[in-house]
PDB file of N, CA and C in Angstrom:
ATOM      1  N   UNK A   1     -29.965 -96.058 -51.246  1.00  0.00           N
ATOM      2  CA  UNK A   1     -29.644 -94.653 -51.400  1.00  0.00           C
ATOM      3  C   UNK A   1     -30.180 -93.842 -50.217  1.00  0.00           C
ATOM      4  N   UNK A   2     -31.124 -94.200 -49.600  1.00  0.00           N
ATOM      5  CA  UNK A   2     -32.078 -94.003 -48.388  1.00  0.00           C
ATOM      6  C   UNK A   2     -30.723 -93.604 -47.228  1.00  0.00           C
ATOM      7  N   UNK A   3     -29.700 -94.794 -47.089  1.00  0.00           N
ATOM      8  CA  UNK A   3     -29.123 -94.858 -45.927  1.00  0.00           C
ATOM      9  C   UNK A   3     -27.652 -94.183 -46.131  1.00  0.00           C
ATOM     10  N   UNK A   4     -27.736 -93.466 -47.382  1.00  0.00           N
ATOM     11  CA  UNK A   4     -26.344 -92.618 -47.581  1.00  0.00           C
ATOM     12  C   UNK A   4     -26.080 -91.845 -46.493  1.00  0.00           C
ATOM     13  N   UNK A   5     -27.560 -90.882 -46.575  1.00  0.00           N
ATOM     14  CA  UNK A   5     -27.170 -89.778 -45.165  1.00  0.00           C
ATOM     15  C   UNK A   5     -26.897 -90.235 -44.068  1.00  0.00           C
ATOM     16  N   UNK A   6     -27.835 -90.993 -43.080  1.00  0.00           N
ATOM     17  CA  UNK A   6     -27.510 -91.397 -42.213  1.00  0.00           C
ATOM     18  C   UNK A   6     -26.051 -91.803 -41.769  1.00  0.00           C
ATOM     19  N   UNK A   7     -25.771 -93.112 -42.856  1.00  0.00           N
ATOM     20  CA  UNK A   7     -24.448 -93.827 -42.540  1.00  0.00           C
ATOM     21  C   UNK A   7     -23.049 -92.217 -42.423  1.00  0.00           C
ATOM     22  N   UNK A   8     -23.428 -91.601 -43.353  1.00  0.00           N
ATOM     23  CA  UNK A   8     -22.504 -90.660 -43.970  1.00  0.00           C
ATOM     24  C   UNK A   8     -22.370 -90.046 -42.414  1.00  0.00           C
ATOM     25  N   UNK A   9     -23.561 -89.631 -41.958  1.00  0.00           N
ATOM     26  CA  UNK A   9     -23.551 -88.532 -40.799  1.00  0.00           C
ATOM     27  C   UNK A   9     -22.654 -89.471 -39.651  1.00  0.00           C
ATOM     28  N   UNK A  10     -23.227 -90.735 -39.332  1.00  0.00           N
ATOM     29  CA  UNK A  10     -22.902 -91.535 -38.246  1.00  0.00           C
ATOM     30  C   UNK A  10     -21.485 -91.731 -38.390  1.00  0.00           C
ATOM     31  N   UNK A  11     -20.483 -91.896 -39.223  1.00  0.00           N
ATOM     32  CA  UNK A  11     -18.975 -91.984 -39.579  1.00  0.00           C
ATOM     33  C   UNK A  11     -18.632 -90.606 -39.308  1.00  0.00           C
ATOM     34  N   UNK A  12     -19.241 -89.593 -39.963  1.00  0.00           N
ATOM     35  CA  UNK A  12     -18.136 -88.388 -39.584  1.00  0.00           C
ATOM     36  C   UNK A  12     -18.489 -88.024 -38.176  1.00  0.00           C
ATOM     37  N   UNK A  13     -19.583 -88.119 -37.505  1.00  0.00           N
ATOM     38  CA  UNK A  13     -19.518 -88.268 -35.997  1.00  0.00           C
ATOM     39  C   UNK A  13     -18.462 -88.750 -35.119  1.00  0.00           C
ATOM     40  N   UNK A  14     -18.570 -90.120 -35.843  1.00  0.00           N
ATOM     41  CA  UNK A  14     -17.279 -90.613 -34.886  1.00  0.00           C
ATOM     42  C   UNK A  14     -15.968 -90.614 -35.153  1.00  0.00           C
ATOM     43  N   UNK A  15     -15.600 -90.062 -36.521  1.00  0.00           N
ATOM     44  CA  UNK A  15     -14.464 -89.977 -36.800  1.00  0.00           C
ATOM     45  C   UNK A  15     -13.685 -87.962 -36.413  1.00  0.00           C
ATOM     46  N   UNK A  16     -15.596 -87.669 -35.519  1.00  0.00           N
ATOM     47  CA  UNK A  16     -14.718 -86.343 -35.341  1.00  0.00           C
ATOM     48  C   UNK A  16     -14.730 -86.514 -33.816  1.00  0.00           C
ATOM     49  N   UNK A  17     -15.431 -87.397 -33.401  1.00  0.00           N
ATOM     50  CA  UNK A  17     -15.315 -87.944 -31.639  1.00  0.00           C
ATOM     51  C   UNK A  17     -13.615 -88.302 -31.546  1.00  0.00           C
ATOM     52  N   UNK A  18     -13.090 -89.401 -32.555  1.00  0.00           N
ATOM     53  CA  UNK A  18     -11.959 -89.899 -32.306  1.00  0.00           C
ATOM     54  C   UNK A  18     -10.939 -88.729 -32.831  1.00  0.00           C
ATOM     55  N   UNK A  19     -10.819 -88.234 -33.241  1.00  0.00           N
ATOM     56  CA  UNK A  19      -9.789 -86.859 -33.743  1.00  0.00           C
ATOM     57  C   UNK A  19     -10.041 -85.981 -32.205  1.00  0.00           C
ATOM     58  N   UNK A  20     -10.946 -85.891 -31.782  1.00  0.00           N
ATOM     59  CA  UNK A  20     -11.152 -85.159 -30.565  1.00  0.00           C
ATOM     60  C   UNK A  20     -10.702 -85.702 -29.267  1.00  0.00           C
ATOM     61  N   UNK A  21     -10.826 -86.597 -29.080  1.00  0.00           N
ATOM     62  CA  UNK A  21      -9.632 -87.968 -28.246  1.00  0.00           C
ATOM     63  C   UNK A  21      -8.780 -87.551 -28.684  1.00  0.00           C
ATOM     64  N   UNK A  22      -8.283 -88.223 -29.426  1.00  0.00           N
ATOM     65  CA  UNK A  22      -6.897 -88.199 -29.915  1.00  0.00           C
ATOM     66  C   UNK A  22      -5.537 -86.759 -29.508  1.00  0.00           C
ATOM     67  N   UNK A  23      -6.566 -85.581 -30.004  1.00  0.00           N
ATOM     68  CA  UNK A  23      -6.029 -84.603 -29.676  1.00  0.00           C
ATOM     69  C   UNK A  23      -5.958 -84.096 -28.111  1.00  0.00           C
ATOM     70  N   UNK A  24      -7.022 -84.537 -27.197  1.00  0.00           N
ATOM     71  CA  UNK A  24      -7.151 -83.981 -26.144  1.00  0.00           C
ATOM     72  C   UNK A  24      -6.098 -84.982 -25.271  1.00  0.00           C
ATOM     73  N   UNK A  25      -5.641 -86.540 -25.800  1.00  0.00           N
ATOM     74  CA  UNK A  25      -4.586 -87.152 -25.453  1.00  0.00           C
ATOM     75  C   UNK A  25      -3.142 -86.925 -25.640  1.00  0.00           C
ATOM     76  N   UNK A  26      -3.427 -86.222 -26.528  1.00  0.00           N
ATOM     77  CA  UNK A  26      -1.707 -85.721 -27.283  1.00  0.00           C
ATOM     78  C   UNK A  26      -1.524 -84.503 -26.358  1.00  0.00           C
ATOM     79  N   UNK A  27      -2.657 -83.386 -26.128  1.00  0.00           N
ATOM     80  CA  UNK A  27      -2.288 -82.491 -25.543  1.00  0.00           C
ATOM     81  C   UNK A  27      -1.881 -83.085 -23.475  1.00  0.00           C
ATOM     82  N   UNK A  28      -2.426 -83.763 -23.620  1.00  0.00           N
ATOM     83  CA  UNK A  28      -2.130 -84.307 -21.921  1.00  0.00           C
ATOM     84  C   UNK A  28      -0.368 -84.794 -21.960  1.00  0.00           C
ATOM     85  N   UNK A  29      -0.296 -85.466 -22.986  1.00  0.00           N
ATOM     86  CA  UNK A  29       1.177 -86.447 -22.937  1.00  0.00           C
ATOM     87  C   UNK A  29       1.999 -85.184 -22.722  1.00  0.00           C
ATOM     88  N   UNK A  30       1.499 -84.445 -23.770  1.00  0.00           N
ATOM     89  CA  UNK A  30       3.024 -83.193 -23.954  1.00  0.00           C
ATOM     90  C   UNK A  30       3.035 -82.652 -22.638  1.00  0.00           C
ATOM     91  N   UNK A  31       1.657 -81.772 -22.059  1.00  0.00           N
ATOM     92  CA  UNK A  31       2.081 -81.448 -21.123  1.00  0.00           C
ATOM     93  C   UNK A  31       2.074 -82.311 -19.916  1.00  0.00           C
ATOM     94  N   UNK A  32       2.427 -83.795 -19.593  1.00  0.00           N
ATOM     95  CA  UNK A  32       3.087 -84.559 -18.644  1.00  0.00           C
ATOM     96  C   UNK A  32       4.289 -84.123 -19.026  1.00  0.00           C
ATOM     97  N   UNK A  33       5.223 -84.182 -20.028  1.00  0.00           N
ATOM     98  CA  UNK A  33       6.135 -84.524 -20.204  1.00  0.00           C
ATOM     99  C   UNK A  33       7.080 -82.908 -20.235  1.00  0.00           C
ATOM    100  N   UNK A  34       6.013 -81.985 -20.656  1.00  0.00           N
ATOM    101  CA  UNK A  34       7.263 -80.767 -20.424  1.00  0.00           C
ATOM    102  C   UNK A  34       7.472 -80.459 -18.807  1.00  0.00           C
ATOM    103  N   UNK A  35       9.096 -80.065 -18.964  1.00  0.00           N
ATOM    104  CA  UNK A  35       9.364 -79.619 -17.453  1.00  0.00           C
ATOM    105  C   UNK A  35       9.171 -78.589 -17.117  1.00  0.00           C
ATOM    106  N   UNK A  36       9.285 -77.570 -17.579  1.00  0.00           N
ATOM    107  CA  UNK A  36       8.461 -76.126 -17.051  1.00  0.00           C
ATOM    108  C   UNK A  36       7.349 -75.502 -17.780  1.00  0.00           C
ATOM    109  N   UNK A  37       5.903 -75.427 -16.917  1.00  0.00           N
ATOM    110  CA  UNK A  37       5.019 -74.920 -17.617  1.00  0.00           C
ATOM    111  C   UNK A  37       5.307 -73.309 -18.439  1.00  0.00           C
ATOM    112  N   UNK A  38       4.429 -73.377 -19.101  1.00  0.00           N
ATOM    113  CA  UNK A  38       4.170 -72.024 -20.345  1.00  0.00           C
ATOM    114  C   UNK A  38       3.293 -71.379 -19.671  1.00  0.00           C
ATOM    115  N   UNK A  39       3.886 -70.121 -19.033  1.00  0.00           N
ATOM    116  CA  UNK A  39       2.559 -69.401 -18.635  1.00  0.00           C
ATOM    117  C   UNK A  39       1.284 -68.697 -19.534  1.00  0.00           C
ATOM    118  N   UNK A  40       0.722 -68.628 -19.303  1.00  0.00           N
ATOM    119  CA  UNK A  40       0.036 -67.860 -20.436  1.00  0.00           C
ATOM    120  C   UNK A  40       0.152 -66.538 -20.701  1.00  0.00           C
ATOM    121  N   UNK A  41       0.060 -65.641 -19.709  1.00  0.00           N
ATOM    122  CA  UNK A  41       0.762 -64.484 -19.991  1.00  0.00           C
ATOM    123  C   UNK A  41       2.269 -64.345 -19.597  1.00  0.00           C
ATOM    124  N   UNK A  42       3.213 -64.610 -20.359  1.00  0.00           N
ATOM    125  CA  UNK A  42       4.691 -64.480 -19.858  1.00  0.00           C
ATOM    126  C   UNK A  42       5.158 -63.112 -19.342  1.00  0.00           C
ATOM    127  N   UNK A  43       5.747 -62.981 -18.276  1.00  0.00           N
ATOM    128  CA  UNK A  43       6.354 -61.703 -17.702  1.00  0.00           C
ATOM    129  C   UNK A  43       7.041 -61.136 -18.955  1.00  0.00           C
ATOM    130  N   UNK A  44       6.398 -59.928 -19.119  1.00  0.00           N
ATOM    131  CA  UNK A  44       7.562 -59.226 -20.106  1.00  0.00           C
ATOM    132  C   UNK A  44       6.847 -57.961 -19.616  1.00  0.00           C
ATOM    133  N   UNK A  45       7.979 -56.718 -19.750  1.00  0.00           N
ATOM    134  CA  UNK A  45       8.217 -55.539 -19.354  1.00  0.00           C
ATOM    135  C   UNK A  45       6.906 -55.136 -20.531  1.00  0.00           C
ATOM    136  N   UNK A  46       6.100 -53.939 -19.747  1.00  0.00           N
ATOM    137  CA  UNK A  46       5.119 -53.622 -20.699  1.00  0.00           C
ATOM    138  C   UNK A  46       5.536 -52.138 -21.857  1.00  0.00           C
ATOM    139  N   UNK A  47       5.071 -51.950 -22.632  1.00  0.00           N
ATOM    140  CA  UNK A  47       5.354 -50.938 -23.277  1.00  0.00           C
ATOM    141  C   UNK A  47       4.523 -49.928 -23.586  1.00  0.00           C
ATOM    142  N   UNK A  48       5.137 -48.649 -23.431  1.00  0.00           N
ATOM    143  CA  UNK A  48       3.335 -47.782 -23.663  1.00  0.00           C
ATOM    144  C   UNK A  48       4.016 -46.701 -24.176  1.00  0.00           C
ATOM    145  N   UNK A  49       3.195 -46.777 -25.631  1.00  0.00           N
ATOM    146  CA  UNK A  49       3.279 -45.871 -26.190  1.00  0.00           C
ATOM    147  C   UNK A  49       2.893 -44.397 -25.695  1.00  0.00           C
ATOM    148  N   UNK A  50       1.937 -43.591 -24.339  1.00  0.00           N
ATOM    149  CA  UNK A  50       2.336 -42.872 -24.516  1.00  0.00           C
ATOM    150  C   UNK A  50       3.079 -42.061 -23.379  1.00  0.00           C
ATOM    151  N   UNK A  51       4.198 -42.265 -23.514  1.00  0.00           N
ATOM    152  CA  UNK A  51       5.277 -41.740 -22.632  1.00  0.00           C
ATOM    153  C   UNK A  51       4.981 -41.914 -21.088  1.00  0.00           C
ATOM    154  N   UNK A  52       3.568 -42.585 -20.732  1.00  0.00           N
ATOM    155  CA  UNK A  52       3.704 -42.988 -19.073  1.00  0.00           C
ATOM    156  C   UNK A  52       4.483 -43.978 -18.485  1.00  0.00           C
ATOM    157  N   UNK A  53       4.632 -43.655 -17.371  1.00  0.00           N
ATOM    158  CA  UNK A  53       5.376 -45.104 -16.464  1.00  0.00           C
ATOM    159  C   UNK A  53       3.945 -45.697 -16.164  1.00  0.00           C
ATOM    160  N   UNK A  54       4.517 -47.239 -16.280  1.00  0.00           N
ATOM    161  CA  UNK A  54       3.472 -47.876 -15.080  1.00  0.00           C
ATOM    162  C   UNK A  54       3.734 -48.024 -13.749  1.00  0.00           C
ATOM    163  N   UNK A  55       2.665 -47.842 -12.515  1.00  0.00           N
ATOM    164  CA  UNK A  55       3.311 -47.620 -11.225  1.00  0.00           C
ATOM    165  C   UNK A  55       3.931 -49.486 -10.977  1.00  0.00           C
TER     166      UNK A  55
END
């Protein structure tokens, strides 16, 4: 009963190491594989509520 915690802690360690792989591999494949990046801020016309132009 001694080695519940331990064992308990040492599994979800590595089962959150490998989910963390896993994901940081999935995110590489996709973006090898898309052909045009996603910018992060996409050009779009800004909007302002109050009645100024932007220069």
């Amino acid at each position: 009963m001694s080695l519940l915690l331990p064992i308990t802690t040492f599994v979800l360690i590595v089962l959150g190491a490998f989910c963390l792989f896993m994901s940081i591999e999935n995110d590489r494949v996709i973006r090898a594989t898309r052909r045009k990046p996603i910018p992060i801020l996409p050009a779009a016309p800004t909007v302002s509520f109050s009645k100024r132009t932007d220069p």
